[in-house]
N, C-alpha and C. Protein backbone atom coordinates (compact mmCIF):
# COMPACT_ATOMS: atom_id res chain seq x y z
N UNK A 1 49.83 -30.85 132.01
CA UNK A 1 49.53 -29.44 131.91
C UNK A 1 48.01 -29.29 131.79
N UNK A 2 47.26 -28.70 132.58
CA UNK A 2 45.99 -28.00 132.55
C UNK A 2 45.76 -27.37 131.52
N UNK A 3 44.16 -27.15 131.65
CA UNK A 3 43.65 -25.99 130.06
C UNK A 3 44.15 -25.13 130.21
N UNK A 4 43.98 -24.18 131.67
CA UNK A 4 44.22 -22.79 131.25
C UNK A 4 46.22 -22.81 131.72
N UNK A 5 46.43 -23.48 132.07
CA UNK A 5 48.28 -23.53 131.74
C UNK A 5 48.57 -23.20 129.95
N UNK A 6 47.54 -23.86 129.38
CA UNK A 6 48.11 -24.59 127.97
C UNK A 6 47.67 -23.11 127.48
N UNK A 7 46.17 -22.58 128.03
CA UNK A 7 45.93 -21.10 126.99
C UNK A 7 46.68 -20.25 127.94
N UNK A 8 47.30 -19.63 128.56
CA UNK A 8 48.45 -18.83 129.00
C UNK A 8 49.38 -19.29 128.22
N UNK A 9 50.44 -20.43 127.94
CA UNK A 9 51.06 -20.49 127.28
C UNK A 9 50.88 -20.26 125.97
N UNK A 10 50.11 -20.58 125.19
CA UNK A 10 49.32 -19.62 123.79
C UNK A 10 49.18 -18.69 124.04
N UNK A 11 48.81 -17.31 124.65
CA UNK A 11 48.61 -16.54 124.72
C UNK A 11 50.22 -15.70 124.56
N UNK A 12 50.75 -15.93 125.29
CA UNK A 12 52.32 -15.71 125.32
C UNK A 12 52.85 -15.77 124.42
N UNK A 13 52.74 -17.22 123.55
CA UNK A 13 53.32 -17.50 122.07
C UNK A 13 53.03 -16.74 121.20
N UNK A 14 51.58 -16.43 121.16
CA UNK A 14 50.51 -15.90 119.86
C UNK A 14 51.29 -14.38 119.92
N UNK A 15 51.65 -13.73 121.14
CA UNK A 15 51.73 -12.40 121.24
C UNK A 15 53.06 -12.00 121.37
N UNK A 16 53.73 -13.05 121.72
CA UNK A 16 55.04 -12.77 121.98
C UNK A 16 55.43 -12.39 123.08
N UNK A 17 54.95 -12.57 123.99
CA UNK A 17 55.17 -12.17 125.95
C UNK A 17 55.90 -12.98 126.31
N UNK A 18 56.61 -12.50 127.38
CA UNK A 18 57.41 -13.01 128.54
C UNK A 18 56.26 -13.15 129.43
N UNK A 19 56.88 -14.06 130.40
CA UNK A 19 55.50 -14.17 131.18
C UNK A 19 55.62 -12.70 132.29
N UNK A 20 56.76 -11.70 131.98
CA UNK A 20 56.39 -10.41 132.74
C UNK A 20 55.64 -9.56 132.25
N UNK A 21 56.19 -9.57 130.70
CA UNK A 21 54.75 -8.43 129.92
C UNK A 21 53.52 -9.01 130.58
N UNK A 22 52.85 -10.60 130.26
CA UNK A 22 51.62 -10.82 130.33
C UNK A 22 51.52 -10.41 131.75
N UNK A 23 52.32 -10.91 133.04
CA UNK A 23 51.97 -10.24 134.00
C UNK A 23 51.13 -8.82 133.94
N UNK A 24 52.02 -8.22 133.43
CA UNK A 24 51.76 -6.12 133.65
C UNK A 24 50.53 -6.37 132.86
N UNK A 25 49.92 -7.01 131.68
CA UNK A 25 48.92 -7.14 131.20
C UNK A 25 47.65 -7.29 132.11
N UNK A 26 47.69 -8.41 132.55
CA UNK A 26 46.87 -8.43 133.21
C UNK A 26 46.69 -7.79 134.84
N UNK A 27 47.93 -7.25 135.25
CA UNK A 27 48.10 -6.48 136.30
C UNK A 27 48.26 -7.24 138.11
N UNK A 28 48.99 -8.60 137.49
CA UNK A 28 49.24 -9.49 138.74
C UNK A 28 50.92 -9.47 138.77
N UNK A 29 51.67 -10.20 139.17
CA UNK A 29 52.91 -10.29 139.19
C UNK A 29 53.54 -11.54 138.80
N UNK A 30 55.16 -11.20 138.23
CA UNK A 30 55.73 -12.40 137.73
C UNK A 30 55.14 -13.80 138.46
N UNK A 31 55.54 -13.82 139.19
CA UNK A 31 55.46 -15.22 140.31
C UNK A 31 53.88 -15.97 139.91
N UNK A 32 53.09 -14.62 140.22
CA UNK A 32 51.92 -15.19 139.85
C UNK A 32 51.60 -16.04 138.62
N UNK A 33 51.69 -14.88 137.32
CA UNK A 33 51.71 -15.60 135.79
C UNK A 33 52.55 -17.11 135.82
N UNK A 34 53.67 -17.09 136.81
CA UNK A 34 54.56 -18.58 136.50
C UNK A 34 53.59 -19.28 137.27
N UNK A 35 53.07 -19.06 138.24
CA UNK A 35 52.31 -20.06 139.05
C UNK A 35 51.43 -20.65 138.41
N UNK A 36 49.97 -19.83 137.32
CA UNK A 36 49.54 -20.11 136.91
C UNK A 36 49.72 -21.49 135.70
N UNK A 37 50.97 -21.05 135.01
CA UNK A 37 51.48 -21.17 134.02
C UNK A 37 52.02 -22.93 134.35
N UNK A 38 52.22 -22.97 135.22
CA UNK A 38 52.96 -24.71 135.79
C UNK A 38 51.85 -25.49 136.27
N UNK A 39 50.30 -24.19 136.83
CA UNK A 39 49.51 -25.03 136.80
C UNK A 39 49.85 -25.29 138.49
N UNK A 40 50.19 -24.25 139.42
CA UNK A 40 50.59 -24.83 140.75
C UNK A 40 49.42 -23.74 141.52
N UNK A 41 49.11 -22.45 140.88
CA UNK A 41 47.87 -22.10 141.66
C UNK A 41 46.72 -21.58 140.67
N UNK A 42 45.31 -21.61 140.31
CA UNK A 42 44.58 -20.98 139.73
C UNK A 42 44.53 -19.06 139.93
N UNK A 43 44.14 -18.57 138.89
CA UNK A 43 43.96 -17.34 139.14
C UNK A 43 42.34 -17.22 139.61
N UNK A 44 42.12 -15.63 140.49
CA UNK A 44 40.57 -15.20 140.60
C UNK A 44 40.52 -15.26 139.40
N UNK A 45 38.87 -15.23 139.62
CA UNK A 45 37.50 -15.00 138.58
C UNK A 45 37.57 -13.60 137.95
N UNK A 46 38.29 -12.88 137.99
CA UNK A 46 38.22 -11.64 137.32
C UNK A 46 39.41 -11.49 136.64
N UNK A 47 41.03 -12.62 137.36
CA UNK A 47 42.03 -13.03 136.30
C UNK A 47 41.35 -13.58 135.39
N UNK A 48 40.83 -14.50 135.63
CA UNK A 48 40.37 -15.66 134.37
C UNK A 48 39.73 -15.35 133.09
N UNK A 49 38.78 -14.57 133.42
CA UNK A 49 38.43 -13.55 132.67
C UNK A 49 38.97 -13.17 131.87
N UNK A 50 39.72 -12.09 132.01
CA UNK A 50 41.14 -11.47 131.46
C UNK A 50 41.44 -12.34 130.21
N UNK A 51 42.02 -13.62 131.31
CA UNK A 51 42.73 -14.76 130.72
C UNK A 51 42.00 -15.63 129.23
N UNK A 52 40.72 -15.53 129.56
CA UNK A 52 39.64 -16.00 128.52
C UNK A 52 39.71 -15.03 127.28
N UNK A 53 39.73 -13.58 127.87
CA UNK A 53 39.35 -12.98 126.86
C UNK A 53 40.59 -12.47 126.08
N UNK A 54 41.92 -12.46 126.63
CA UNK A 54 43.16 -12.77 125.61
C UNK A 54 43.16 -13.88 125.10
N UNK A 55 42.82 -15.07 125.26
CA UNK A 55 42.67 -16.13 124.57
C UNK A 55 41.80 -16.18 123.78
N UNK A 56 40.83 -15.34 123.88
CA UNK A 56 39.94 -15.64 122.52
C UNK A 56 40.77 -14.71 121.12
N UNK A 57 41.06 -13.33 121.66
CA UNK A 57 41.84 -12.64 120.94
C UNK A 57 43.01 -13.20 119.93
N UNK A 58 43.83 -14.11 120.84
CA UNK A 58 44.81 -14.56 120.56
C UNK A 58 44.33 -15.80 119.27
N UNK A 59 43.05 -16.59 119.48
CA UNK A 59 42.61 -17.25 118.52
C UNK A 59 42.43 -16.33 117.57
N UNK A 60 42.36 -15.43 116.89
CA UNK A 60 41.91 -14.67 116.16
C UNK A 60 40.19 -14.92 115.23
N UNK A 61 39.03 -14.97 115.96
CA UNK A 61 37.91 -15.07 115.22
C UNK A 61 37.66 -13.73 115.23
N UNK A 62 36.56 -13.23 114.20
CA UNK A 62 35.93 -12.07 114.36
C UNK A 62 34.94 -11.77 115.85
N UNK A 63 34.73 -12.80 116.33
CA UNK A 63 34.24 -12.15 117.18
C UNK A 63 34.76 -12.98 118.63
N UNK A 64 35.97 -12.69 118.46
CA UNK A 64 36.56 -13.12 119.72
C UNK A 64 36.39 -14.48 120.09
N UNK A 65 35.91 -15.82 119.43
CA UNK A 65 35.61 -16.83 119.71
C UNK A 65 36.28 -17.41 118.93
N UNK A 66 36.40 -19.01 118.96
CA UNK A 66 37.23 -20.39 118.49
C UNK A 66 36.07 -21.32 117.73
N UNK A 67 36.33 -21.15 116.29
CA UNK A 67 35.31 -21.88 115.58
C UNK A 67 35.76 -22.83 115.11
N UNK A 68 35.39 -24.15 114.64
CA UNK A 68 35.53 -25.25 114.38
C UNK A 68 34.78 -26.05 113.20
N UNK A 69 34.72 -26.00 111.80
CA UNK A 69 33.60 -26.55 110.92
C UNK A 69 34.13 -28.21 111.06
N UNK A 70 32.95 -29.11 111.02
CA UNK A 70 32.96 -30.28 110.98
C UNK A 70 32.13 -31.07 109.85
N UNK A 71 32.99 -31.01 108.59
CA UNK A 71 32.30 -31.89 107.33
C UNK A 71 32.81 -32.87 107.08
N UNK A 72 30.90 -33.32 107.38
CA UNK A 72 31.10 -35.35 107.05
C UNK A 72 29.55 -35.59 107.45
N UNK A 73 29.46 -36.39 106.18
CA UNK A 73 28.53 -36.49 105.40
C UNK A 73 27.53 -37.89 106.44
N UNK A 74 28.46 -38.69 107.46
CA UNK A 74 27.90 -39.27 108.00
C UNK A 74 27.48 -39.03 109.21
N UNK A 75 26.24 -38.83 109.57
CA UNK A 75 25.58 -38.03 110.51
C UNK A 75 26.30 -38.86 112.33
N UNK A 76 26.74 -39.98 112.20
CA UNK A 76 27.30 -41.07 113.66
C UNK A 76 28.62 -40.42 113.69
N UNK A 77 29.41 -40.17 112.33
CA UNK A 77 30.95 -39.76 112.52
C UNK A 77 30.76 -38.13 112.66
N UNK A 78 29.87 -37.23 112.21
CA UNK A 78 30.25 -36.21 112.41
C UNK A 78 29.98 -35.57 114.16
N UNK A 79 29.02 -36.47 114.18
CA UNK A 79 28.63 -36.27 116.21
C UNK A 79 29.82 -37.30 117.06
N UNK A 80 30.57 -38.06 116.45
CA UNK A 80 31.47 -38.23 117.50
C UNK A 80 32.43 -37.11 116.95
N UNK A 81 32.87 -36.68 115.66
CA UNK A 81 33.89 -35.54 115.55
C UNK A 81 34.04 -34.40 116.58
N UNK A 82 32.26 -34.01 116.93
CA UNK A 82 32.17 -32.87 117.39
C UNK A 82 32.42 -33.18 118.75
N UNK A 83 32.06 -34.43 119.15
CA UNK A 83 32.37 -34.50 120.73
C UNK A 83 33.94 -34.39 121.34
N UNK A 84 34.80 -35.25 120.00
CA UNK A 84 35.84 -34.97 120.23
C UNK A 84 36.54 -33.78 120.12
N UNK A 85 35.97 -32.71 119.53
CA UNK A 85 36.40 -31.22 119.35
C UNK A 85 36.38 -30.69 120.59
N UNK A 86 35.31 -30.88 121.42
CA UNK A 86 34.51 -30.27 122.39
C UNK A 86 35.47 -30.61 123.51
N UNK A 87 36.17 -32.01 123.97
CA UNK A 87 36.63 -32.26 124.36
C UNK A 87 38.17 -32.16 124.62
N UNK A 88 38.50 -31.25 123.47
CA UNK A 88 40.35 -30.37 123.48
C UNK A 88 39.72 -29.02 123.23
N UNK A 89 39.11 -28.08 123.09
CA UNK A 89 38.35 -27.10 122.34
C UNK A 89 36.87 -26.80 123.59
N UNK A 90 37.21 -27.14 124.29
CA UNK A 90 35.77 -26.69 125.49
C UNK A 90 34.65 -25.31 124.94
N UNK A 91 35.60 -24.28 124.63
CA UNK A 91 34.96 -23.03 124.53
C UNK A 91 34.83 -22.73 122.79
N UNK A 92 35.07 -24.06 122.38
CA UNK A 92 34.74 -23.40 120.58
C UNK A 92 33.56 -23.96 120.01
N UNK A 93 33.00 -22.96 119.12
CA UNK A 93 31.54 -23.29 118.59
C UNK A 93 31.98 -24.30 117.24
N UNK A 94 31.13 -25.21 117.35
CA UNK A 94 31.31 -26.07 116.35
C UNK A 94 30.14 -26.20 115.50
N UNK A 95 30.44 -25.92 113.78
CA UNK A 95 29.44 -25.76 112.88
C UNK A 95 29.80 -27.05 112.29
N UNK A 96 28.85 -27.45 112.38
CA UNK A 96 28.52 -29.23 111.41
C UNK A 96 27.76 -29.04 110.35
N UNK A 97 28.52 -29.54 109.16
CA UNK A 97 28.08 -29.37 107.77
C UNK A 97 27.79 -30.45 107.19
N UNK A 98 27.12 -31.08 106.52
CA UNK A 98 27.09 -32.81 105.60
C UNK A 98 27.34 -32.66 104.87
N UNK A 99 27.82 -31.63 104.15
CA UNK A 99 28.48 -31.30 102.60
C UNK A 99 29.42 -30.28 102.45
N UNK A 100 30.41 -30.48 101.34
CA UNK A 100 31.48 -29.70 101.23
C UNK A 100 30.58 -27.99 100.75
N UNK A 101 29.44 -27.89 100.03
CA UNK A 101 28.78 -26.79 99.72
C UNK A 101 28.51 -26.05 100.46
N UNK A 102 28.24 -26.56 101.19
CA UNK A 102 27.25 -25.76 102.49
C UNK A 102 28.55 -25.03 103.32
N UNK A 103 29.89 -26.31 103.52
CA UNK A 103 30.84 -25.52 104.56
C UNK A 103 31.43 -23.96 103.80
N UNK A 104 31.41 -24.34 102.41
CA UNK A 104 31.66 -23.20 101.62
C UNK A 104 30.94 -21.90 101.53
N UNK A 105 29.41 -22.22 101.49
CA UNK A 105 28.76 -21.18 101.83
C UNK A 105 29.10 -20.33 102.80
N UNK A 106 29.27 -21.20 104.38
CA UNK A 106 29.33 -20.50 105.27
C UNK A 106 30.89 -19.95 106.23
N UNK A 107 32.06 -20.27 105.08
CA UNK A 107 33.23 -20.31 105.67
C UNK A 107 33.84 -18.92 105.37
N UNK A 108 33.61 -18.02 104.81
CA UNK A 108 33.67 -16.41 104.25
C UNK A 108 33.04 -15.49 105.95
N UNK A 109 31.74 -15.88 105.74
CA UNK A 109 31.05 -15.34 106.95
C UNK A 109 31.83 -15.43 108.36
N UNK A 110 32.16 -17.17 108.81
CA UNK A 110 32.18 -17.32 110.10
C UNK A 110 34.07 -17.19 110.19
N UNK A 111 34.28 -17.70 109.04
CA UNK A 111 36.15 -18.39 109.16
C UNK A 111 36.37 -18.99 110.42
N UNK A 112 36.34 -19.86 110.48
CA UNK A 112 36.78 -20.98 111.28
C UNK A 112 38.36 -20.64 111.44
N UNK A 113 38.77 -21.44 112.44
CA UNK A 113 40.10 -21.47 112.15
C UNK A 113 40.20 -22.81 112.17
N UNK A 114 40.01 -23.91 112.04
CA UNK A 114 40.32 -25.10 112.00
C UNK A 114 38.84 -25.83 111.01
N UNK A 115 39.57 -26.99 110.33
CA UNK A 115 38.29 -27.55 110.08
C UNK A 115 38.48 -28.59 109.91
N UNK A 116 37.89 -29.70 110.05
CA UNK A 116 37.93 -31.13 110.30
C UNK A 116 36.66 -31.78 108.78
N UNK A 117 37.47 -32.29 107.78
CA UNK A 117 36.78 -32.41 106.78
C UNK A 117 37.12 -34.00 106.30
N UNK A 118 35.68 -34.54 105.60
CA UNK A 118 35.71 -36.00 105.16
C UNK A 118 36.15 -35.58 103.79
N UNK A 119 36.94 -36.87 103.21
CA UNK A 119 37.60 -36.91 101.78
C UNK A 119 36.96 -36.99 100.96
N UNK A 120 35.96 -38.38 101.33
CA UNK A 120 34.88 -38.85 100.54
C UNK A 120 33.40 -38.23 100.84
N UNK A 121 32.71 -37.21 100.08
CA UNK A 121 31.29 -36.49 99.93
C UNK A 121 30.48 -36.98 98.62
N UNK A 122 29.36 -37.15 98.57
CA UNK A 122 28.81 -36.67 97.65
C UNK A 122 28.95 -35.67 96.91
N UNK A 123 28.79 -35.51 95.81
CA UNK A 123 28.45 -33.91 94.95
C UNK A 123 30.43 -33.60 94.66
N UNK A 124 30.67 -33.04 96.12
CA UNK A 124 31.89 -32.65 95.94
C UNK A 124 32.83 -33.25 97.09
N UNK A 125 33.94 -33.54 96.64
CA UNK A 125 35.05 -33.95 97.53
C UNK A 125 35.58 -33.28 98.47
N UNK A 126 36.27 -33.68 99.91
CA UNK A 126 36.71 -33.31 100.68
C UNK A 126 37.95 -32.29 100.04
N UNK A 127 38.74 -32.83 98.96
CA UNK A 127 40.13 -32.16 98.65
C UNK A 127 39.66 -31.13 97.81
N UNK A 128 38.56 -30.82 97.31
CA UNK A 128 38.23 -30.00 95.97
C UNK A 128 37.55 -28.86 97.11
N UNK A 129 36.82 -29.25 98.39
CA UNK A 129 36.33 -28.32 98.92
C UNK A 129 37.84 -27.43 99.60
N UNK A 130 38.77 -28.62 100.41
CA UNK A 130 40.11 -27.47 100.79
C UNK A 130 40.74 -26.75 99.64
N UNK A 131 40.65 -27.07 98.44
CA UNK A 131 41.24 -26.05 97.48
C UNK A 131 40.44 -25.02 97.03
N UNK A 132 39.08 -25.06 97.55
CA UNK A 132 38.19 -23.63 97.08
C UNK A 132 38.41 -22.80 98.46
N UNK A 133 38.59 -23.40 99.59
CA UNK A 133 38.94 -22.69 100.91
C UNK A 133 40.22 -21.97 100.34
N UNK A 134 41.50 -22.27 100.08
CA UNK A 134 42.57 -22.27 99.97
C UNK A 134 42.43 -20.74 98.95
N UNK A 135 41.63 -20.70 98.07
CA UNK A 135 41.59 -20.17 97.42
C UNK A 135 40.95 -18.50 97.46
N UNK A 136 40.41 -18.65 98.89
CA UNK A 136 39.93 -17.64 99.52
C UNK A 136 41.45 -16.70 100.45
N UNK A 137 41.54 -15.75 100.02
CA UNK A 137 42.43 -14.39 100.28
C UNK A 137 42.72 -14.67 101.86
N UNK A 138 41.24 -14.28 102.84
CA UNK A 138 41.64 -15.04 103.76
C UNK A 138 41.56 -15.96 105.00
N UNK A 139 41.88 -16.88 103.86
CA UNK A 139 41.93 -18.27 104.86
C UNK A 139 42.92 -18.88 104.79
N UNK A 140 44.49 -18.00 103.78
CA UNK A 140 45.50 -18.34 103.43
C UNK A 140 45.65 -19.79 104.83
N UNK A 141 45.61 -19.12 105.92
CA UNK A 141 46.43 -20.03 107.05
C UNK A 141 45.26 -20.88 107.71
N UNK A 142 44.21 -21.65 107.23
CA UNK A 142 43.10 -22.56 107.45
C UNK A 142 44.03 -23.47 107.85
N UNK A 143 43.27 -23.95 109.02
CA UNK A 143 44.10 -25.29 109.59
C UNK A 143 43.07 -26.07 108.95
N UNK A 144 43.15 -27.45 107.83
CA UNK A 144 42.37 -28.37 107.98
C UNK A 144 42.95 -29.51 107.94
N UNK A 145 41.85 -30.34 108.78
CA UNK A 145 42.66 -32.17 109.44
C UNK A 145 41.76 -32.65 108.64
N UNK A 146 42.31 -33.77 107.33
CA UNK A 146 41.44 -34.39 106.54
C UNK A 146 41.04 -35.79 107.33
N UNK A 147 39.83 -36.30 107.62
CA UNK A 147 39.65 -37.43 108.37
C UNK A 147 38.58 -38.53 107.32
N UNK A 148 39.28 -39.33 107.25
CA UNK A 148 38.57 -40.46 106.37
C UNK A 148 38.75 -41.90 105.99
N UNK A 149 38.18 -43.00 105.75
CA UNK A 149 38.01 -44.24 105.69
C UNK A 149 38.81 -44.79 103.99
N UNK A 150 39.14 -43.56 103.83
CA UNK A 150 39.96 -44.27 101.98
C UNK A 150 41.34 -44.68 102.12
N UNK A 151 41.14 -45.81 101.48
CA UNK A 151 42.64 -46.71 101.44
C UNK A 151 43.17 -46.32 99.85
N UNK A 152 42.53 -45.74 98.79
CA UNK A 152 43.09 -45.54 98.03
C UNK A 152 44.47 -44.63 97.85
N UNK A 153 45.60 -45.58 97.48
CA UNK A 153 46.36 -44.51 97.03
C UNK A 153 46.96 -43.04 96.27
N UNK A 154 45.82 -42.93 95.38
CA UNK A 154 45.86 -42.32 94.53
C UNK A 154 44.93 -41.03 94.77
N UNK A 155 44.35 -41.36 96.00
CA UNK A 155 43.42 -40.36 96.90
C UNK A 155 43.99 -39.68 97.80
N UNK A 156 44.49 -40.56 98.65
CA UNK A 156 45.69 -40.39 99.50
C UNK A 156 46.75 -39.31 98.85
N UNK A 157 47.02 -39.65 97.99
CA UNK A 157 48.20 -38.77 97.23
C UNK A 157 48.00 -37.56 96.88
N UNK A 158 46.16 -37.36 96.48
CA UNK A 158 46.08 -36.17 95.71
C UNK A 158 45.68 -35.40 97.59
N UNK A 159 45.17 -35.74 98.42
CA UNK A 159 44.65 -35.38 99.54
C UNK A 159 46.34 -34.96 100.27
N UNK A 160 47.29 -35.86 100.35
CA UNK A 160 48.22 -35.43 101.07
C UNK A 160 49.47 -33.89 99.96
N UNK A 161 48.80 -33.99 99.06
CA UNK A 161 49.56 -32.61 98.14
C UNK A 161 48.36 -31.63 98.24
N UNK A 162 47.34 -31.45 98.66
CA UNK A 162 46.65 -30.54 98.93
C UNK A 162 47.15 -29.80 100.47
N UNK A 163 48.28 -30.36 100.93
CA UNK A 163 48.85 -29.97 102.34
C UNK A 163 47.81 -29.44 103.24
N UNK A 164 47.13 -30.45 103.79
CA UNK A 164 46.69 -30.22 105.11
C UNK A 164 47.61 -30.56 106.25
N UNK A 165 46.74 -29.66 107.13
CA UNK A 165 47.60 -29.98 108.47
C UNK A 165 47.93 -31.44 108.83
N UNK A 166 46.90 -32.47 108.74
CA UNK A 166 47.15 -33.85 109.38
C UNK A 166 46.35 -34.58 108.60
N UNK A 167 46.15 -35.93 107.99
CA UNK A 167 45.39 -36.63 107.59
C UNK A 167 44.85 -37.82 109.34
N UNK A 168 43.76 -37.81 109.34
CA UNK A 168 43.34 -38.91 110.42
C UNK A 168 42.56 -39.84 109.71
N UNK A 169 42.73 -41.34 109.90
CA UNK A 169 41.90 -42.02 109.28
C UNK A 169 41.03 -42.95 110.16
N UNK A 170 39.96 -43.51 109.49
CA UNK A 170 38.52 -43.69 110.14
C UNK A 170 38.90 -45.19 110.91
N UNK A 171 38.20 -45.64 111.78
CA UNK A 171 38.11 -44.91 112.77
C UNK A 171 38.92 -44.13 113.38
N UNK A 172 38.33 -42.75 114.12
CA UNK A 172 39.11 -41.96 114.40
C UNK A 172 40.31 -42.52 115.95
N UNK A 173 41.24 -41.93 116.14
CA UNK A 173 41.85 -42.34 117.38
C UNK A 173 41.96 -41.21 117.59
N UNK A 174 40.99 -40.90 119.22
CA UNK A 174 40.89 -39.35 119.61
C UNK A 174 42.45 -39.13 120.09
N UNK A 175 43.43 -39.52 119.93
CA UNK A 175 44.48 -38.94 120.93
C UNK A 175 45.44 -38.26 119.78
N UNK A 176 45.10 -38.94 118.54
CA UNK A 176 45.61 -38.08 117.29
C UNK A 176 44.92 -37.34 116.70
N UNK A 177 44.34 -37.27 116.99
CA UNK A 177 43.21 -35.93 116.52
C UNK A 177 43.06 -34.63 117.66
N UNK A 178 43.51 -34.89 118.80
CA UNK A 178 43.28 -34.52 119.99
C UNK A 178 44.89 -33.55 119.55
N UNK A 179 46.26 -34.33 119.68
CA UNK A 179 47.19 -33.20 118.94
C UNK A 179 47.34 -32.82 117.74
N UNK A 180 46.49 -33.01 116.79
CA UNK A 180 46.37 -32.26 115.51
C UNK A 180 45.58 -31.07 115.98
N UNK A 181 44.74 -31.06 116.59
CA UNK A 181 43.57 -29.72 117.01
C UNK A 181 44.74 -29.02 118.15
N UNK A 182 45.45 -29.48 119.24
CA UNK A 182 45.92 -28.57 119.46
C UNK A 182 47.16 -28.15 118.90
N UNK A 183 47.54 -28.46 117.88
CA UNK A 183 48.82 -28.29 117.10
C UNK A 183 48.07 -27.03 116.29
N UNK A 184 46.74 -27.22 115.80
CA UNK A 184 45.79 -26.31 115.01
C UNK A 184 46.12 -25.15 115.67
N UNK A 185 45.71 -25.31 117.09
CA UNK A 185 45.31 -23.60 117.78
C UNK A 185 46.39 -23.05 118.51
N UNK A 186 47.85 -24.30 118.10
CA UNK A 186 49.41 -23.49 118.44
C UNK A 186 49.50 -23.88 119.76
N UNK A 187 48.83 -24.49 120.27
CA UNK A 187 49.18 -25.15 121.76
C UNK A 187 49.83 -26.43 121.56
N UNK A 188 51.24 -26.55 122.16
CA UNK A 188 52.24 -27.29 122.41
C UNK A 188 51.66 -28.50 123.20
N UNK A 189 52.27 -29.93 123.06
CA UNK A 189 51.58 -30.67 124.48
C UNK A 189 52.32 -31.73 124.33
């Protein structure tokens, strides 16, 4: 399945369409939306459009875009994080943080909908920063994928009852991280 197969099919999910509503939506016909949708013909440049800009909608950011925070404190892991974001996530802005403080500062303002956070920080912990997120009205439904190098059990334990979406551990394997992010933004695969 193609990108824009996968965001038509989100788009549909997020909203609840048949692929005839989205048809009349965008003002093409059944056949068409299925065509798209299997990925057997592209739509024009002025569908796509359309198509982009219900999909950003359907992500729900404030300003119509797909945000992504990336905290980790190691400057080699957080630039391959982001590449791998970039790489399921084409059109989302990705804010890279080295500390759980800073993502806090700025997670009220931007709200992400996903965030990809290390366990182990300085100052403050990966699990202490998702429970001050958590704790925000709304970010009730924050997707975060905890990604990190700790074998401790007892870390592990307190990190996997903080219920995040997915734990990934270091090194990363982009193909599980790859369906945790689109499991994040409700795309099936």
């Amino acid at each position: 399945m193609d990108e824009l197969s996968k965001r038509i099919r989100f788009i549909r999910e997020k909203n609840g369409f048949s692929q005839e509503e989205l048809a009349r939506v965008l003002g093409v016909s059944f056949p068409t939306v299925n065509s798209w949708e299997r990925g057997k013909s592209q739509p024009y440049p002025k569908h796509r459009k359309k198509i982009e800009n219900l999909y950003k909608e359907a992500c729900g950011s404030q300003d119509g875009g797909l945000h992504v925070f990336v905290v980790e404190d190691d400057p080699a892991a957080s630039t391959i994080l982001q590449e791998y974001v970039k790489l399921v996530m084409a059109d989302a802005v990705v804010h890279p943080f080295e500390n759980g403080y800073d993502a806090l500062l700025q997670i009220g303002l931007i709200k992400p909908q996903v965030v990809l956070l290390d366990i182990m920080m300085p100052g403050i912990d990966g699990i202490e920063v998702f429970q001050k997120m958590k704790a925000i009205q709304d970010l009730k439904d924050l997707n975060v994928i905890f990604v990190s190098a700790v074998t401790d059990p007892q870390v592990l334990y307190r990190a996997k009852e903080a219920r995040p979406l997915g734990i990934v551990n270091k090194p990363v394997d982009r193909l599980e991280l790859n369906a945790l992010l689109n499991q994040a933004i409700g795309i099936q695969v």
